[in-house]
PDB file of N, CA and C in Angstrom:
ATOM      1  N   UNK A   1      75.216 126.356  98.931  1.00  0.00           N
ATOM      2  CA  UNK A   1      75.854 125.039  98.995  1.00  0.00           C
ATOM      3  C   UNK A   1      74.874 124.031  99.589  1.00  0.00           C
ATOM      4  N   UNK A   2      75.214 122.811  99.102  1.00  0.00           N
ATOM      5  CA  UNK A   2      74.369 121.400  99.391  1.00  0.00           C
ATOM      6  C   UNK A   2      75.071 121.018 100.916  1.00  0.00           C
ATOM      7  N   UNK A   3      74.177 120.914 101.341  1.00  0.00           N
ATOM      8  CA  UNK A   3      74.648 119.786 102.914  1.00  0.00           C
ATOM      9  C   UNK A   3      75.752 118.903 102.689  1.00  0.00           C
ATOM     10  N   UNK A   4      75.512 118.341 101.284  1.00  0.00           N
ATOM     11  CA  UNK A   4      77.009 117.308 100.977  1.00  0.00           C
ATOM     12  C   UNK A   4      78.297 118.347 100.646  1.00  0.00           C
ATOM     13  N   UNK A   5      77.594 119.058  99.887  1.00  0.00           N
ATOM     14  CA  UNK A   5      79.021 120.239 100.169  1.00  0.00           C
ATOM     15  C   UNK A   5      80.136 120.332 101.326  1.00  0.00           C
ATOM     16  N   UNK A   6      78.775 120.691 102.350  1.00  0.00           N
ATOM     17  CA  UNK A   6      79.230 120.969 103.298  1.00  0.00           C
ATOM     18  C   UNK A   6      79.816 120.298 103.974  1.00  0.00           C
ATOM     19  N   UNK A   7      80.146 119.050 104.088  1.00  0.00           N
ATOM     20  CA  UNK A   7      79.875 117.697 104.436  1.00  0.00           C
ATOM     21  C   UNK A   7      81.442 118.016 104.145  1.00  0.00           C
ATOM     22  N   UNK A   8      81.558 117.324 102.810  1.00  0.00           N
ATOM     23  CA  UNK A   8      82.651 117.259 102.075  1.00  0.00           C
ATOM     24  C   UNK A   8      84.126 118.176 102.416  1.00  0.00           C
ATOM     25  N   UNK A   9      83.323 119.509 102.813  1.00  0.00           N
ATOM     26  CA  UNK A   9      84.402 120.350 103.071  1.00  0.00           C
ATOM     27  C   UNK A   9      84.662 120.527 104.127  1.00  0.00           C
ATOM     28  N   UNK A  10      84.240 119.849 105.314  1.00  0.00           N
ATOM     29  CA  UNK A  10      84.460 120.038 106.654  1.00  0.00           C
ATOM     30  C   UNK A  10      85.139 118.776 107.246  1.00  0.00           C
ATOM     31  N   UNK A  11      84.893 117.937 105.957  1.00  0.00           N
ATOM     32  CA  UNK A  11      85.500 116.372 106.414  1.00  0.00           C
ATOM     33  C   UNK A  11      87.191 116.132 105.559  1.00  0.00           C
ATOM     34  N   UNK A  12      86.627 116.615 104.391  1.00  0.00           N
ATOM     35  CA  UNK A  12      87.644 115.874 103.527  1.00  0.00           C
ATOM     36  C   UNK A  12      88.965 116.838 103.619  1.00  0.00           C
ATOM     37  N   UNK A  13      88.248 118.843 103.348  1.00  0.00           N
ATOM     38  CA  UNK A  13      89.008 119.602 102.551  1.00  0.00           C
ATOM     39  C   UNK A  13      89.754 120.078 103.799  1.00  0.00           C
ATOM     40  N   UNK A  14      88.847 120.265 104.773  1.00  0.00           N
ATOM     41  CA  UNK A  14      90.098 120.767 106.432  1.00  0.00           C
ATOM     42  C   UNK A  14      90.862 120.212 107.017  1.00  0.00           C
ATOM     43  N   UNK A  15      90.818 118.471 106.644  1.00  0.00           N
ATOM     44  CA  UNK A  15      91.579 117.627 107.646  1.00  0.00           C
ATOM     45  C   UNK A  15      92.168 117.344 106.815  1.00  0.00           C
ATOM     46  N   UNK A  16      93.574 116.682 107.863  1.00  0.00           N
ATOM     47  CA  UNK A  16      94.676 115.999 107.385  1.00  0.00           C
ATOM     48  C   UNK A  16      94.922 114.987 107.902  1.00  0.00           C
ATOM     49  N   UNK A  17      94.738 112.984 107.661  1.00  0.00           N
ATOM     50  CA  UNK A  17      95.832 112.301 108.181  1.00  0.00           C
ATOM     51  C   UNK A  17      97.076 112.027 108.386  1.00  0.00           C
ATOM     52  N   UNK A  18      97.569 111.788 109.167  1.00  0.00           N
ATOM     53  CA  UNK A  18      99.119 111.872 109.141  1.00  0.00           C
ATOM     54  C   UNK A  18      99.225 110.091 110.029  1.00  0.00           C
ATOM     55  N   UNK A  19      99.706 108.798 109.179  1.00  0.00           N
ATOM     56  CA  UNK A  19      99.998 107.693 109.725  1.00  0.00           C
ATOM     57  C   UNK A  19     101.541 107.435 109.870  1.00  0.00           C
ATOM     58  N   UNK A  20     101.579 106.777 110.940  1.00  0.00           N
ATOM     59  CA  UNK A  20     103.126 106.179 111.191  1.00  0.00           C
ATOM     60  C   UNK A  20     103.138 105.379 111.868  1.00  0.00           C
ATOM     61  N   UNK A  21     104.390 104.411 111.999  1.00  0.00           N
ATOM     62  CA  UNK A  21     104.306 102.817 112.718  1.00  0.00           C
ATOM     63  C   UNK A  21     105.246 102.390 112.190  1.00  0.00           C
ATOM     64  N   UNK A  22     105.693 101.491 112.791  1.00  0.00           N
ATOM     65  CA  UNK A  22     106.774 100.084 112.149  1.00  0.00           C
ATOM     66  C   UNK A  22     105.970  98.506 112.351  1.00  0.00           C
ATOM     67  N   UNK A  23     106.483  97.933 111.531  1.00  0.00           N
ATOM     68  CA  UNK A  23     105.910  96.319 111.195  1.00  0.00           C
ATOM     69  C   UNK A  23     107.463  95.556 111.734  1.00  0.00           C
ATOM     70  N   UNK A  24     106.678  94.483 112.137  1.00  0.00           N
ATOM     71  CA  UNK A  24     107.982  93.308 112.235  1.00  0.00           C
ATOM     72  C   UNK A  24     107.269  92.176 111.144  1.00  0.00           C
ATOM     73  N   UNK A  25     108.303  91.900 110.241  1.00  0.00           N
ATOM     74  CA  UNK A  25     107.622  90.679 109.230  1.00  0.00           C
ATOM     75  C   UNK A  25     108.480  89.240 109.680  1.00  0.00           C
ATOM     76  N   UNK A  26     107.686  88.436 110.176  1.00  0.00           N
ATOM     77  CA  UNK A  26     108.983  87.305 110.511  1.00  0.00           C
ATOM     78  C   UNK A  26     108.401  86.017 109.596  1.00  0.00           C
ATOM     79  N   UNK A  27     109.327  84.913 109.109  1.00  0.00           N
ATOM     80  CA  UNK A  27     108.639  83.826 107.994  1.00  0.00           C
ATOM     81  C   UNK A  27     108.692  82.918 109.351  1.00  0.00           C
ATOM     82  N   UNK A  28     107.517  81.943 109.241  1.00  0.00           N
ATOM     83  CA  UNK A  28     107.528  81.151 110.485  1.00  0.00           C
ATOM     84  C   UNK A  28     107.358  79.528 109.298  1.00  0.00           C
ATOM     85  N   UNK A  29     107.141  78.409 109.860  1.00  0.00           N
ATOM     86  CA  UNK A  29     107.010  77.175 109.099  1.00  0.00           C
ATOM     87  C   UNK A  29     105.700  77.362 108.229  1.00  0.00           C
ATOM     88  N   UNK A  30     105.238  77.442 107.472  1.00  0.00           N
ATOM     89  CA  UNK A  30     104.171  77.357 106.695  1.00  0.00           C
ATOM     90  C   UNK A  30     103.230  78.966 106.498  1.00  0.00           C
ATOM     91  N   UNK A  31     103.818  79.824 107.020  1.00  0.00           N
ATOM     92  CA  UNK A  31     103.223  81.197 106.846  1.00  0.00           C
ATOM     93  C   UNK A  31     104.304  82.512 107.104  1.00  0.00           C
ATOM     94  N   UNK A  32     103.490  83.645 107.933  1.00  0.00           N
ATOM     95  CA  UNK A  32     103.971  84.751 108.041  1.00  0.00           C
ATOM     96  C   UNK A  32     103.705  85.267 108.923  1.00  0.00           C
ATOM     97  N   UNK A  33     104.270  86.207 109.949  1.00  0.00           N
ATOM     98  CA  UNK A  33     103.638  86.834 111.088  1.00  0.00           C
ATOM     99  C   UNK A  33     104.139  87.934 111.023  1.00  0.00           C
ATOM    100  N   UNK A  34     103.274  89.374 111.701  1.00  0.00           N
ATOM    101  CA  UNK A  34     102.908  90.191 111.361  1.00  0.00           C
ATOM    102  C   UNK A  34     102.780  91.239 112.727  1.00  0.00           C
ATOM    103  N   UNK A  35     103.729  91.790 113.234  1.00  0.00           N
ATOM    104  CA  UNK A  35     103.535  92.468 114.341  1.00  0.00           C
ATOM    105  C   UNK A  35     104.170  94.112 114.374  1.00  0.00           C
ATOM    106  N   UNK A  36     103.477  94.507 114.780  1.00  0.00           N
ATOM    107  CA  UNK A  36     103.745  96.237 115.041  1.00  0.00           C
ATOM    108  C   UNK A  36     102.715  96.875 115.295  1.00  0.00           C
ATOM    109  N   UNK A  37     102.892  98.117 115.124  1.00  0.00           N
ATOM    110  CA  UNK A  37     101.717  99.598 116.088  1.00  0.00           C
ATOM    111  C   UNK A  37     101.696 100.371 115.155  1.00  0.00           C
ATOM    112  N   UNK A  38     100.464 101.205 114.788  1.00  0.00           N
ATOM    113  CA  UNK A  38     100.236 102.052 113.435  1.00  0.00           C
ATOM    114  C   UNK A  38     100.000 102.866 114.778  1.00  0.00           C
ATOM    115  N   UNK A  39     100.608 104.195 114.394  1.00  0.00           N
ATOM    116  CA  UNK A  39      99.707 105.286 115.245  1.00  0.00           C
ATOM    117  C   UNK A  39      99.057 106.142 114.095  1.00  0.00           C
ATOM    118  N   UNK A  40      97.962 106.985 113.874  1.00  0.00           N
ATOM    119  CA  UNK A  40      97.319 107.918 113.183  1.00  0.00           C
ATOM    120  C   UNK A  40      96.406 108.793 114.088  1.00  0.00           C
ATOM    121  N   UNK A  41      97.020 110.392 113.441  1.00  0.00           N
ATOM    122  CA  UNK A  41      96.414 111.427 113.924  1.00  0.00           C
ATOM    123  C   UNK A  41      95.713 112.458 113.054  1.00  0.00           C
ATOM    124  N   UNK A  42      94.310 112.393 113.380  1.00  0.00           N
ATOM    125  CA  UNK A  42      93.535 113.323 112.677  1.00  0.00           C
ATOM    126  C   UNK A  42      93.613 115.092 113.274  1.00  0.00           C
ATOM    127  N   UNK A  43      94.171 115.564 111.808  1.00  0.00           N
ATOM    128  CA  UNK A  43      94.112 116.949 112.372  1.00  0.00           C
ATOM    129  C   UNK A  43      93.503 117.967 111.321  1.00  0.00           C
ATOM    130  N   UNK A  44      92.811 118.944 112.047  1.00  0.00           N
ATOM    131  CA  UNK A  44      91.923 120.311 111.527  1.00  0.00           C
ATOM    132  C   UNK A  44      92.923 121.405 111.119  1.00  0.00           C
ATOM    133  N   UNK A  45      93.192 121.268 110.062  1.00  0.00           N
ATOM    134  CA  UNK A  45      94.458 122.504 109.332  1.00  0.00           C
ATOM    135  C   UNK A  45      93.832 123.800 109.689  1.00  0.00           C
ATOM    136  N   UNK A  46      92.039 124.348 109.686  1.00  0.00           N
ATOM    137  CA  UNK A  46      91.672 125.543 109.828  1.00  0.00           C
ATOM    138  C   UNK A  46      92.540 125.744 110.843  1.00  0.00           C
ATOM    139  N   UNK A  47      92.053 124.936 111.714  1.00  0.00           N
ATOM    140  CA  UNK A  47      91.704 125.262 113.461  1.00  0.00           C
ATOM    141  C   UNK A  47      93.597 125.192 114.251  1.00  0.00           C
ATOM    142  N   UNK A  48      93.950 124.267 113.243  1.00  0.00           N
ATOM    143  CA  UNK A  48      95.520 123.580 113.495  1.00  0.00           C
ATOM    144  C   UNK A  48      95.165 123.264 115.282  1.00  0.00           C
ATOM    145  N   UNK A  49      94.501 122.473 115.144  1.00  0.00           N
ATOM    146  CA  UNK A  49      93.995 121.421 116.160  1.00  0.00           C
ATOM    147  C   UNK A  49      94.190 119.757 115.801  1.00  0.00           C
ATOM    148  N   UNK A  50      94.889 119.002 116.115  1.00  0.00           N
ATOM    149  CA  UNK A  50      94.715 117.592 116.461  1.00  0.00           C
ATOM    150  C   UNK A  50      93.395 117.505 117.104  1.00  0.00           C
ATOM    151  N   UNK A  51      92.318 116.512 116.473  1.00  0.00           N
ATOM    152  CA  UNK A  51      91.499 116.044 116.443  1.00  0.00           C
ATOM    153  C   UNK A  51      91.195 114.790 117.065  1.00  0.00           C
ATOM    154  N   UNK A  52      92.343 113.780 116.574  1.00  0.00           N
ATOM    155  CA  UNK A  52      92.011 112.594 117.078  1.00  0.00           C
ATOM    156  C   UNK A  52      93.240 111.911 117.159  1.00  0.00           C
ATOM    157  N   UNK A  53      93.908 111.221 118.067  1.00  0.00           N
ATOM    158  CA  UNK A  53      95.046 110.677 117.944  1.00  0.00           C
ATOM    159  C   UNK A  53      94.499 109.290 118.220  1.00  0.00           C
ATOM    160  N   UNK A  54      94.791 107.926 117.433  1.00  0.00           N
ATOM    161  CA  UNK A  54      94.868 106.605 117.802  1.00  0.00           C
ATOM    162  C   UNK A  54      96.213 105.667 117.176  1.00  0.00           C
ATOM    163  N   UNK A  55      96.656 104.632 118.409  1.00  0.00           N
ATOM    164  CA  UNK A  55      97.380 104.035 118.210  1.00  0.00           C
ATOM    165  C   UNK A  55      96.902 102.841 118.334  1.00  0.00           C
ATOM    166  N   UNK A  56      97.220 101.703 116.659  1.00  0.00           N
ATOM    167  CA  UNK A  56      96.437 100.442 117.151  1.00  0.00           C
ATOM    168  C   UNK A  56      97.569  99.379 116.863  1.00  0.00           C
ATOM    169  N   UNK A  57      97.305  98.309 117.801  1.00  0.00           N
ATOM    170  CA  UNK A  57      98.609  97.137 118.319  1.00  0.00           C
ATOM    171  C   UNK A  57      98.218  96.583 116.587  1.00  0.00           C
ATOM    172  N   UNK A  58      98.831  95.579 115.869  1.00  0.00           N
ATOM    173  CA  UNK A  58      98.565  94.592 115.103  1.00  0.00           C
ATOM    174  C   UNK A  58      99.512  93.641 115.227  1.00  0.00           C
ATOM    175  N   UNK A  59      98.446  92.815 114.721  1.00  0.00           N
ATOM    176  CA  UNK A  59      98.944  91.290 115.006  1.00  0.00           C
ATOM    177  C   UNK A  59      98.187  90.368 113.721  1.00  0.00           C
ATOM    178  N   UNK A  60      98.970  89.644 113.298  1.00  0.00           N
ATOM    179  CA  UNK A  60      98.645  89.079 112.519  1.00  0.00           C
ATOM    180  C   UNK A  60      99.450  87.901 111.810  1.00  0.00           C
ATOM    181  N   UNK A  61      98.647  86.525 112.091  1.00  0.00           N
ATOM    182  CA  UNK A  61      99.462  85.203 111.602  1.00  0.00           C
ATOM    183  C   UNK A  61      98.565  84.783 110.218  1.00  0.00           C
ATOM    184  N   UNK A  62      99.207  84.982 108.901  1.00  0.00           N
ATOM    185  CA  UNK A  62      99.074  83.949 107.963  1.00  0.00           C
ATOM    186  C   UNK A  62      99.625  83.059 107.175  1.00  0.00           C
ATOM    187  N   UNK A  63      98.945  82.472 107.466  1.00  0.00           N
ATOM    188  CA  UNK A  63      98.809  80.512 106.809  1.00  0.00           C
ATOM    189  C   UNK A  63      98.980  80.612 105.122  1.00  0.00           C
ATOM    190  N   UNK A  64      99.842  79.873 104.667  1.00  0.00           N
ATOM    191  CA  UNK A  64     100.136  79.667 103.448  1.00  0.00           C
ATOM    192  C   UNK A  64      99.963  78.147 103.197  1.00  0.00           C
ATOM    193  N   UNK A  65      99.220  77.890 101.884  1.00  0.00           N
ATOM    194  CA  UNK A  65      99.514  76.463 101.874  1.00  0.00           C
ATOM    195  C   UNK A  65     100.689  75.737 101.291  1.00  0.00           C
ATOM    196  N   UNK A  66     100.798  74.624 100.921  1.00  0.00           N
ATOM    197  CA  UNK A  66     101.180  74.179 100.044  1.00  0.00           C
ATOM    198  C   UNK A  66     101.760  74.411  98.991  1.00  0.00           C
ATOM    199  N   UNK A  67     102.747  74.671  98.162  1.00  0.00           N
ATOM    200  CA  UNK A  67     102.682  74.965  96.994  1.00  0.00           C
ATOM    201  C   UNK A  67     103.203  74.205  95.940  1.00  0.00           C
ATOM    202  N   UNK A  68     102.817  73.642  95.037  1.00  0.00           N
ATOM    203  CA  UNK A  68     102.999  72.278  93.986  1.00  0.00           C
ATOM    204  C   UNK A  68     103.222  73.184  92.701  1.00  0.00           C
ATOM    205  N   UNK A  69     105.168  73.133  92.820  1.00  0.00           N
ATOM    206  CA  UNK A  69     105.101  73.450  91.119  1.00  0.00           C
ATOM    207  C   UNK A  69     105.603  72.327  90.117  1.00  0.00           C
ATOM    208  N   UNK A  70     104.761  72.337  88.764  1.00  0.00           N
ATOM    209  CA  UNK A  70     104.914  70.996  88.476  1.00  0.00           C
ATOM    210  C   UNK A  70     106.538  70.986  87.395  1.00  0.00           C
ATOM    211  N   UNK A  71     106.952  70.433  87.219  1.00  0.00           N
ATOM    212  CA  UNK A  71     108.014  70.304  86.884  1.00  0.00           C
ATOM    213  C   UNK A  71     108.309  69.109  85.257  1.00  0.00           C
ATOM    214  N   UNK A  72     108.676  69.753  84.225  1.00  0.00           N
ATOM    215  CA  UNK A  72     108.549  68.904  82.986  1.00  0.00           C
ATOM    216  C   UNK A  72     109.251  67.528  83.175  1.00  0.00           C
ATOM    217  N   UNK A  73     108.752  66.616  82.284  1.00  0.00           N
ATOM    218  CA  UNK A  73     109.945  65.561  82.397  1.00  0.00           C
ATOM    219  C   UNK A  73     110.955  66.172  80.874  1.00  0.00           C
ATOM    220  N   UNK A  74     112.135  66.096  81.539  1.00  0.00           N
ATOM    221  CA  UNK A  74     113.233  65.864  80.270  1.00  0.00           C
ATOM    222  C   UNK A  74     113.871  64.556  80.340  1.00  0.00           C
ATOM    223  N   UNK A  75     113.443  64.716  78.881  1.00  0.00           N
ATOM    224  CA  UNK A  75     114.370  63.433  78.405  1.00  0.00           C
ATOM    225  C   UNK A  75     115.856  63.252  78.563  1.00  0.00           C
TER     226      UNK A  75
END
């Protein structure tokens, strides 16, 4: 086997992510906001070892512009 083999199978084929979290979506005047906690835990199925546990805050405000829909004239 190639080093990338190896690579491959020690990264991709033994582990497992497992993500979870809740979002809050709220509409604010001209955008969107965006709050909750993702947690994700990396784990080694050989070994059935957790590897890595992280939990990250998010936050997030976006801005929408304008929106111009044009509208026919009827007669």
């Amino acid at each position: 086997m190639s080093i990338v083999d190896d690579l491959v199978a020690n990264l991709v084929e033994r582990n497992a992510v497992r993500v979870h979290g809740a979002f809050t979506i709220r509409l604010l005047d001209g955008g969107v906001r965006i709050t909750g906690t993702l947690a994700s835990t990396l784990r080694d199925q050989k070994r059935n070892k957790d590897l890595l546990n992280i939990n990250v805050p998010v936050t997030a405000d976006v801005k929408i512009k304008d929106i111009v829909v044009p509208v026919p004239n009827i007669p």
